[in-house]
Protein backbone atom coordinates (compact mmCIF):
# COMPACT_ATOMS: atom_id res chain seq x y z
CA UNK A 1 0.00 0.00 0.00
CA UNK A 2 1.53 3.53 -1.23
CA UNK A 3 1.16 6.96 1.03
CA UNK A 4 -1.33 8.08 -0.95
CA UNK A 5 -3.40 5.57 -0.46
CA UNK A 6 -3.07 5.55 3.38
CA UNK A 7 -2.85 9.52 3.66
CA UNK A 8 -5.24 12.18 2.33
CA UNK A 9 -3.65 15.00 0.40
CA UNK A 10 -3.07 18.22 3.37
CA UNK A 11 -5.38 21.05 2.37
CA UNK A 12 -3.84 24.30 1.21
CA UNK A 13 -2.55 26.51 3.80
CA UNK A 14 -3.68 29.90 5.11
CA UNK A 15 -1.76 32.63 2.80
CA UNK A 16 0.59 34.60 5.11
CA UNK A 17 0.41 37.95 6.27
CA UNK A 18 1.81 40.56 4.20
CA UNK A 19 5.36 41.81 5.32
CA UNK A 20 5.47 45.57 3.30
CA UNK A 21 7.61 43.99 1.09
CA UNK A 22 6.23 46.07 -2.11
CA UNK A 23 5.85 48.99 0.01
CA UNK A 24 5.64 52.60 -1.94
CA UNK A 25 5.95 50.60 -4.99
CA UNK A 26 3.86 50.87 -8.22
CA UNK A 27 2.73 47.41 -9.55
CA UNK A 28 0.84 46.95 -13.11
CA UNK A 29 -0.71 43.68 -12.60
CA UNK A 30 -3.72 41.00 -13.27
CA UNK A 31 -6.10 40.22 -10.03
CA UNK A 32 -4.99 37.39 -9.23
CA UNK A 33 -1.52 39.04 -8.24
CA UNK A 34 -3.23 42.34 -7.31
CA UNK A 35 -4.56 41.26 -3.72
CA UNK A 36 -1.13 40.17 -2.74
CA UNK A 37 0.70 43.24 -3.91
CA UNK A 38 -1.93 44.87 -2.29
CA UNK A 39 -1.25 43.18 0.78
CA UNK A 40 2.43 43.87 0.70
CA UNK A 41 2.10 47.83 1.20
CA UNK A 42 1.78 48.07 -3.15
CA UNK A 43 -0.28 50.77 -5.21
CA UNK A 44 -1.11 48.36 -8.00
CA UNK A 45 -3.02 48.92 -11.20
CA UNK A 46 -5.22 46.07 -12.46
CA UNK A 47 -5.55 45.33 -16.08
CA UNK A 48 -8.09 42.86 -18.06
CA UNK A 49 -9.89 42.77 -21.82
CA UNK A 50 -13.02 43.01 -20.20
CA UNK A 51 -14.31 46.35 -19.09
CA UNK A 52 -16.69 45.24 -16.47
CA UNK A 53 -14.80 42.21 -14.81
CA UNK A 54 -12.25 44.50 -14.01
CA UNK A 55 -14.63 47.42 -12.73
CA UNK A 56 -15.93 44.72 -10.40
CA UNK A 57 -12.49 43.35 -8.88
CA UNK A 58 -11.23 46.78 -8.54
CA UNK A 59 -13.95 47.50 -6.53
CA UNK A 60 -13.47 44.79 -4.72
CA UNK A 61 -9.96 44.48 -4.35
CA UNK A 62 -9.59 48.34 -3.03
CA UNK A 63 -13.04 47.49 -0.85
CA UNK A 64 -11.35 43.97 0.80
CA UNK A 65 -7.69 45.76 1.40
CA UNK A 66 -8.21 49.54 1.65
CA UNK A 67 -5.53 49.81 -1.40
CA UNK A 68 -4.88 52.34 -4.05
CA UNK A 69 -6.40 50.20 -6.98
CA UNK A 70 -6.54 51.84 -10.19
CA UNK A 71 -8.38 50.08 -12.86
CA UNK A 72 -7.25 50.53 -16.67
CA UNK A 73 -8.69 48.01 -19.50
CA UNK A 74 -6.58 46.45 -21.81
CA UNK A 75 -6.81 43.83 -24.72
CA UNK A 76 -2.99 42.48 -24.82
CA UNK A 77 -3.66 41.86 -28.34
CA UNK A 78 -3.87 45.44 -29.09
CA UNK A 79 -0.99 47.28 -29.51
CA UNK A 80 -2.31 50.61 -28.90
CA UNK A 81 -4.23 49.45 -25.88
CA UNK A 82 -1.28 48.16 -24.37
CA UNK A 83 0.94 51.09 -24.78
CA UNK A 84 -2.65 53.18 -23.15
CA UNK A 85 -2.19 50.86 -20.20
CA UNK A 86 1.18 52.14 -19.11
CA UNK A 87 0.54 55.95 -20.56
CA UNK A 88 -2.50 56.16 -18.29
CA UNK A 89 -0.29 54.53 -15.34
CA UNK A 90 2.28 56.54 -15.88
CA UNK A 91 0.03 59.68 -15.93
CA UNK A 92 -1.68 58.96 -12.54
CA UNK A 93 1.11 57.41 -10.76
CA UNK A 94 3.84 59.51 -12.57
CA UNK A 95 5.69 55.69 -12.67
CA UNK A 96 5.58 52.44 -12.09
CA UNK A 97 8.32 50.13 -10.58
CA UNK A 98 6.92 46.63 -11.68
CA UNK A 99 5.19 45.13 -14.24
CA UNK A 100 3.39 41.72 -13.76
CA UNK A 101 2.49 40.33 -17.62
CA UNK A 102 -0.24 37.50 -16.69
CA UNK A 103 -2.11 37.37 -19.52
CA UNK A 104 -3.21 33.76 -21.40
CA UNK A 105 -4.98 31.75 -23.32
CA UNK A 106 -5.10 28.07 -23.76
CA UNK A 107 -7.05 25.02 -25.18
CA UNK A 108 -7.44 21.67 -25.33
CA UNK A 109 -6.71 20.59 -29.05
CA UNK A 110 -4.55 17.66 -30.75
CA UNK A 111 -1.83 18.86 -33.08
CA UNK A 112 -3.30 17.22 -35.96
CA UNK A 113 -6.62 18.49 -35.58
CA UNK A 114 -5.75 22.13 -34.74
CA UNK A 115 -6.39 25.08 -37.28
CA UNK A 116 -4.20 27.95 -37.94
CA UNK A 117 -6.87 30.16 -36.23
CA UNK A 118 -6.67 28.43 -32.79
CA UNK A 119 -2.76 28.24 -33.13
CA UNK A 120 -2.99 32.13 -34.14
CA UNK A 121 -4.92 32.94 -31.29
CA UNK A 122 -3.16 31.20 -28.42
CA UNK A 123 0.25 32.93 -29.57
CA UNK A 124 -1.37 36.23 -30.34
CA UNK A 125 -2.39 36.47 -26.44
CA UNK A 126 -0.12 34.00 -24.77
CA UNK A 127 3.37 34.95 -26.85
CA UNK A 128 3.05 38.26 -28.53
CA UNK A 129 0.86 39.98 -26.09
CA UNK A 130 3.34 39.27 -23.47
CA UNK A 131 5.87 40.67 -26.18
CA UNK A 132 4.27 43.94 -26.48
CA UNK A 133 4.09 44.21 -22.57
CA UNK A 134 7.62 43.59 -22.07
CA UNK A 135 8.56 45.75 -24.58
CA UNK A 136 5.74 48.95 -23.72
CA UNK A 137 7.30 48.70 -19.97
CA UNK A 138 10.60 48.47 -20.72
CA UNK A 139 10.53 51.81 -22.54
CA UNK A 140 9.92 53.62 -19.40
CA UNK A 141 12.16 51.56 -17.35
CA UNK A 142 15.51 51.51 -19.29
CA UNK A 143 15.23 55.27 -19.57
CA UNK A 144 14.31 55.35 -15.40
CA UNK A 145 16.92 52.65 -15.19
CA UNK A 146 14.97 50.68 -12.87
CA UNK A 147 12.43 48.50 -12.18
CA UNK A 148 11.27 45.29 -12.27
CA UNK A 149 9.04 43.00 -15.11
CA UNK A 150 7.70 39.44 -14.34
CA UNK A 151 6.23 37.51 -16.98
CA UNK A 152 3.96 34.36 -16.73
CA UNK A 153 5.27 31.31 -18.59
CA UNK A 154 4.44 27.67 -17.46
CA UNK A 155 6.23 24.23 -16.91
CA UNK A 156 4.47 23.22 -19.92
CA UNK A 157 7.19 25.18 -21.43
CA UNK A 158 9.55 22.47 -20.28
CA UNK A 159 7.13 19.82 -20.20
CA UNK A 160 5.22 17.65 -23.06
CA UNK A 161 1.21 17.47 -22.59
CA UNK A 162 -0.88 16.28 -25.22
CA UNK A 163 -3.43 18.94 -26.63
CA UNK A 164 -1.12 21.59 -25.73
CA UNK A 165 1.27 22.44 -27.91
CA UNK A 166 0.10 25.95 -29.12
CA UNK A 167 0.30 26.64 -25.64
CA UNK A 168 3.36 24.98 -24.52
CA UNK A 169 4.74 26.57 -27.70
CA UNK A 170 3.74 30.25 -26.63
CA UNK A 171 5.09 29.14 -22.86
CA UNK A 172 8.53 28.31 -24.17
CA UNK A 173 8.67 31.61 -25.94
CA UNK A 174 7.80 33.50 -22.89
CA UNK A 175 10.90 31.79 -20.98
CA UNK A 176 13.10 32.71 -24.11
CA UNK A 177 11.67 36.09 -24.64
CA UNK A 178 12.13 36.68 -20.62
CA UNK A 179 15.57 35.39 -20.69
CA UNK A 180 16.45 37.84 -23.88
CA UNK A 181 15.01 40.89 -22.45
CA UNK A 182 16.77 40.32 -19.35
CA UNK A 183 20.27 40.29 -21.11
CA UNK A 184 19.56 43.57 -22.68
CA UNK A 185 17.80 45.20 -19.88
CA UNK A 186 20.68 44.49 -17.50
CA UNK A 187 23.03 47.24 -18.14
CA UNK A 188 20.06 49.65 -17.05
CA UNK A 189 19.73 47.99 -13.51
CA UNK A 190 15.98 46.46 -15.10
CA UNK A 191 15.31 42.73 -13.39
CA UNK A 192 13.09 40.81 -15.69
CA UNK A 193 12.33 37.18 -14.28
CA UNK A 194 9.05 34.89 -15.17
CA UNK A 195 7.39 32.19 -12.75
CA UNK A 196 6.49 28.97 -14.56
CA UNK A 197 3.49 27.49 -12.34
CA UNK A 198 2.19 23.80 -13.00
CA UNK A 199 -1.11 23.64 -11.92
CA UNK A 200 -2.86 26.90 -10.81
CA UNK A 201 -6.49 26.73 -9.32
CA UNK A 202 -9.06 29.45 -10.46
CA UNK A 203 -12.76 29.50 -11.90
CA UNK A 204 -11.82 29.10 -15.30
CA UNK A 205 -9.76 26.47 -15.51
CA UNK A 206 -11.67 23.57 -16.62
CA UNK A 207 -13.07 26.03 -19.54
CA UNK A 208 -9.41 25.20 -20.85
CA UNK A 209 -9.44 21.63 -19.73
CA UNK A 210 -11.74 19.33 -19.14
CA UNK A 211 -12.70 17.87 -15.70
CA UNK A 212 -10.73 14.07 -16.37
CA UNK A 213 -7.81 15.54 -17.77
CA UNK A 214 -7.37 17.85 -14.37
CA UNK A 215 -8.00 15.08 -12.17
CA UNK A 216 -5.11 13.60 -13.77
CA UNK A 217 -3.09 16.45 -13.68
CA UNK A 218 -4.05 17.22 -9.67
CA UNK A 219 -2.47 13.40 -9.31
CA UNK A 220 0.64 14.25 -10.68
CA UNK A 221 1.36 16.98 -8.16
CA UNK A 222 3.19 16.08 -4.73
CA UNK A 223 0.08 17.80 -2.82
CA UNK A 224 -2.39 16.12 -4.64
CA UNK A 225 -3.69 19.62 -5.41
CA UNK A 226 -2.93 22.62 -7.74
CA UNK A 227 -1.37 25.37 -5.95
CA UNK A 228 -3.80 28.57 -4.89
CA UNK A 229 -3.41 31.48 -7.09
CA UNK A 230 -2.12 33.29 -3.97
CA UNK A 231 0.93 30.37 -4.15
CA UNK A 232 1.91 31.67 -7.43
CA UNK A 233 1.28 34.88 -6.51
CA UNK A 234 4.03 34.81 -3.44
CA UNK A 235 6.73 33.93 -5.91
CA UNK A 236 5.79 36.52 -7.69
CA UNK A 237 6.03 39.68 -5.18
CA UNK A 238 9.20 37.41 -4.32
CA UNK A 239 10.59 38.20 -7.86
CA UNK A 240 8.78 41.87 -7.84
CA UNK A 241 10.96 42.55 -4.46
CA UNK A 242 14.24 43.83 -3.15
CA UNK A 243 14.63 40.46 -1.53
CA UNK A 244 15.44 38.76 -5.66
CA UNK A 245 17.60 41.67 -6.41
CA UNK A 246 20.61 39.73 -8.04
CA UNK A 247 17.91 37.36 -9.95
CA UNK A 248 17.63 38.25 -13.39
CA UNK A 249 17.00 36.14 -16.54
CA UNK A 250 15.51 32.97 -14.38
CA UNK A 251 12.41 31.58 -14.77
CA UNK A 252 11.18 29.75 -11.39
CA UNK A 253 9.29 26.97 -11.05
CA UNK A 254 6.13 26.94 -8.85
CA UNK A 255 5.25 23.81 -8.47
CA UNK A 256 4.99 19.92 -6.80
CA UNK A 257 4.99 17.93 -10.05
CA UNK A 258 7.35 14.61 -9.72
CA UNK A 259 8.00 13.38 -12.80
């Protein structure tokens, strides 16, 4: 008889206090990330494609923490949207020290049976539209010579799934694109990391894959779970910090996959 079968899987625990360590800092970020930057002492601008989702966790995010949220949409697809994001950031907040590029889109599709469209799309959002992130916040920061970027990339990146390989595709150019624009953002004192998460839990997830294929996937981790967005999140404000200051060009792993 194996562990697993004698012990249950420990639930999640509580996520930790915050510790001020984004304090006085400006943070462009998704929601997910927002209430933890929040919660470390962070004035933090949320971004998403849809107007009214966003109004809503604005309101709510400011509403549960008492932070300075400032809401801006923005369809990463879009360049001129994107480069309206940080104009209108920059214009309230007269900077910003970190940008958190979060944005993706995947799918459940086999190679042979997947159209150029549904290719197209994943890498428009997933690939590009972190592209035009990196680069719209890196033109204020290499002329402030500071600051911080942290893009989302995933161990499918490193890892083989079936059905995935527009989106492990897209993942693996997000750890090359992060490594590359941390080379050349270097001499200006710019950090520019990504996290690479396994299994992340959130509303929407079995929109991308169905309910079988995530039971199997929860198996595979040492927890028996997917980590809590909040999990992901901590490496992130980790990598958004003072404490990763000599961290540059890495992409981290978040997660208890064995192999």
């Amino acid at each position: 008889m194996s562990l697993s079968e004698i012990f249950e899987p420990p639930p999640p625990p509580p996520p930790p206090a915050g510790h001020q360590l984004l304090e006085g800092k400006v943070v462009v970020v998704t929601a997910a990330t927002a209430r933890r930057c929040l919660q470390e002492g962070a004035r933090v601008v949320v971004s998403d494609a849809h107007a009214r989702r966003l109004d809503e966790t604005a309101h709510e995010l400011a509403s549960d923490t008492g932070g300075d949220v400032l809401a801006v949409p923005c369809d990463v697809t879009d360049e001129a949207q994107v480069q309206a994001l940080f104009a209108r950031t920059v214009a309230h907040y007269g900077r910003f020290d970190v940008a958190v590029h979060n944005a993706g889109l995947g799918g459940t599709v086999p190679l042979v049976e997947m159209t150029d469209e549904q290719w197209s799309k994943v890498l428009d959002v997933t690939l590009t539209g972190t592209f035009r992130c990196t680069r719209a916040a890196l033109t204020h920061l290499l002329e402030w010579r500071s600051g911080v970027i942290v893009n989302n990339a995933s161990v499918l990146g490193w890892r083989a799934q079936p059905g995935q390989a527009h989106y492990a595709a897209a993942k693996a150019g997000v750890m090359a694109l992060t490594r590359c624009a941390a080379a050349e953002a270097a001499p200006a004192g710019v950090r520019v990391n990504a996290v690479s998460p396994s299994l992340a839990e959130h509303p929407f997830l079995n929109r991308a894959i169905p309910d079988e294929d995530l039971a199997v996937l929860r198996g595979r981790e040492l927890f028996g779970r997917g980590a809590q967005t909040w999990e992901v999140a901590n490496v992130i404000v980790f990598l958004a910090s003072d404490y990763s200051s000599y961290m540059s060009g890495e992409i981290v792993s978040v997660s208890s996959q064995h192999p």
